[in-house]
Protein backbone atom coordinates (compact mmCIF):
# COMPACT_ATOMS: atom_id res chain seq x y z
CA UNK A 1 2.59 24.14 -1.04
CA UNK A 2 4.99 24.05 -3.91
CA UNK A 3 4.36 20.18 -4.11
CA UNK A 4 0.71 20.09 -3.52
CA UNK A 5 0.70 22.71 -6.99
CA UNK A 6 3.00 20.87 -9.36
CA UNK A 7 1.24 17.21 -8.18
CA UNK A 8 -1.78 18.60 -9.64
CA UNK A 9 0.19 18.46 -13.07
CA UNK A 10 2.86 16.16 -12.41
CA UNK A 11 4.12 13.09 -10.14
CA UNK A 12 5.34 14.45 -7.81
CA UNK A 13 6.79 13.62 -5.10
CA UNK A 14 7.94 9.82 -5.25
CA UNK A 15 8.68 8.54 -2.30
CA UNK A 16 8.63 5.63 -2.47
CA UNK A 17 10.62 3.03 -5.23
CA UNK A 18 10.93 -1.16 -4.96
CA UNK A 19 12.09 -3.66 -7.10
CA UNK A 20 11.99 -7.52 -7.47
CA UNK A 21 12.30 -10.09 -9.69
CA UNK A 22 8.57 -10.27 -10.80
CA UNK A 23 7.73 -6.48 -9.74
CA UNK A 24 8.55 -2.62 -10.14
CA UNK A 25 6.46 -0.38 -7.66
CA UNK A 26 6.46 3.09 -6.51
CA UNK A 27 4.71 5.57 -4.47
CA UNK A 28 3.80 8.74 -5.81
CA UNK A 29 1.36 11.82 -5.56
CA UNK A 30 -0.85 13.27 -8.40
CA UNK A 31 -3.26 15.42 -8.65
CA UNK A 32 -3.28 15.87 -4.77
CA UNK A 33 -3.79 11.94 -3.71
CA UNK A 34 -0.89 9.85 -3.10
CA UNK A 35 -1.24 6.50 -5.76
CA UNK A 36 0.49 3.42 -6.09
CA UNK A 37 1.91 2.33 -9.49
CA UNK A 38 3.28 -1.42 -9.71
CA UNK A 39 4.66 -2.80 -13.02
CA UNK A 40 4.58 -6.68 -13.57
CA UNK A 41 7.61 -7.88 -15.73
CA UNK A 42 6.54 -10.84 -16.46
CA UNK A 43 3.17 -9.41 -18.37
CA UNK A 44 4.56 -6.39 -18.99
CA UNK A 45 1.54 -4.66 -17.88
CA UNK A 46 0.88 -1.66 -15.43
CA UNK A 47 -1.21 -1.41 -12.83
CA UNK A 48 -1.98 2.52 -10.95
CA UNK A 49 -4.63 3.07 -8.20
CA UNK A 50 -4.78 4.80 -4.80
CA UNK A 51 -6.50 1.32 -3.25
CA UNK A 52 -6.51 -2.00 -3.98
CA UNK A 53 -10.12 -3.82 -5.39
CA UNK A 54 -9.99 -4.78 -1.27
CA UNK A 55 -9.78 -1.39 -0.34
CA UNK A 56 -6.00 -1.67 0.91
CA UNK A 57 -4.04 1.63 0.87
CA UNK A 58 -0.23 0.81 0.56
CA UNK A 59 1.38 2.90 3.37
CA UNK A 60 5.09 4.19 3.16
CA UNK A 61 7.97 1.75 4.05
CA UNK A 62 6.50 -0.64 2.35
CA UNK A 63 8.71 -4.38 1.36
CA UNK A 64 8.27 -6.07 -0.95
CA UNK A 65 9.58 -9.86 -1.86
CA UNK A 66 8.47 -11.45 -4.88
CA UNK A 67 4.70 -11.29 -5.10
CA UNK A 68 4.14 -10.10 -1.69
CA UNK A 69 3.82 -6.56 0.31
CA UNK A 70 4.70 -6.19 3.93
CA UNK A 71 3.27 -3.13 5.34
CA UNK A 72 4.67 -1.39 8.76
CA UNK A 73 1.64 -0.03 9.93
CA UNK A 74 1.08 2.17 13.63
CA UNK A 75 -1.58 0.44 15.14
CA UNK A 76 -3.97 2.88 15.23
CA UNK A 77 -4.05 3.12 11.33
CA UNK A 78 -4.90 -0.72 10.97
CA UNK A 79 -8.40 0.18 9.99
CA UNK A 80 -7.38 2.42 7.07
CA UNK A 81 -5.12 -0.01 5.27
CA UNK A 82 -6.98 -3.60 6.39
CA UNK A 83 -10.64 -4.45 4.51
CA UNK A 84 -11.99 -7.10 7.38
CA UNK A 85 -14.54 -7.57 4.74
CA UNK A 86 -11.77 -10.07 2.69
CA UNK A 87 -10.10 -11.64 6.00
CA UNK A 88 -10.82 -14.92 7.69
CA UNK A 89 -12.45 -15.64 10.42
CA UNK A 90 -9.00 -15.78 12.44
CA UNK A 91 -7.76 -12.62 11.16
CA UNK A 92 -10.80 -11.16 11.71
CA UNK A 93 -11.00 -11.89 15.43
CA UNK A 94 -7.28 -10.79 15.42
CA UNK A 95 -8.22 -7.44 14.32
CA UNK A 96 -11.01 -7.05 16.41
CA UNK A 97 -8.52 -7.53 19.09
CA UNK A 98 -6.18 -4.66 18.12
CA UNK A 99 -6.22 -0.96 20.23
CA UNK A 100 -4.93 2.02 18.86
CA UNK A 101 -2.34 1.91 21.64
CA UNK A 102 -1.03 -1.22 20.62
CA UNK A 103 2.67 -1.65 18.87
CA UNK A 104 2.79 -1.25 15.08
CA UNK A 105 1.38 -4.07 13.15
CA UNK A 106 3.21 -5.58 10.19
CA UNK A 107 0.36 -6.70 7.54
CA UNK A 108 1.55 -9.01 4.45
CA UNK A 109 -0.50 -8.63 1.34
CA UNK A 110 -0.13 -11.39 -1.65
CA UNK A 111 -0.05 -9.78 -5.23
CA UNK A 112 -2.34 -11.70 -7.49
């Protein structure tokens, strides 16, 4: 409870922190949603949201390597974190193919 009151005023908690050559990124929760926050170095700009313009959620234990997120994901939670609207037509029908009972999926997203 004590973390739900002071992320209505502050970030908190992080839980997340990652680093690379191009990117800073880290996981946080404000004003009761969790958000993402990833800094580009080379364009020194900042970028915050809770989903991506796909609709991606970035889940915790995400890795990251250069331009590029790798999420663990449990199977069942595919659907929350993967827009089929932006796949192709293979990935789509690989999706379709998933069951919640199915081993955790690893999903890589490209940073543009």
């Amino acid at each position: 409870m004590t973390g739900l009151r002071l992320s209505a005023k502050y970030v908190s908690p992080i839980i997340e922190y990652i680093e690379t050559d191009q990117f800073l990124a880290m996981r946080f929760k404000y004003k009761g949603t969790w958000k993402t926050a990833i800094y580009d170095k080379s364009s020194q700009s900042t970028k915050t949201f809770s989903k991506t313009t796909e609709g991606v959620i970035f889940a915790p234990k995400t890795i990251m390597c250069e331009n590029e997120l790798y999420l663990h994901v449990a199977a069942k939670y595919v659907s929350l974190i993967v827009n089929d609207k932006v796949l192709d037509q293979k990935n789509r029908e690989i999706l379709k193919k998933i069951q919640d009972e199915d081993n955790d999926i690893i999903i890589k997203y490209t940073l543009k």
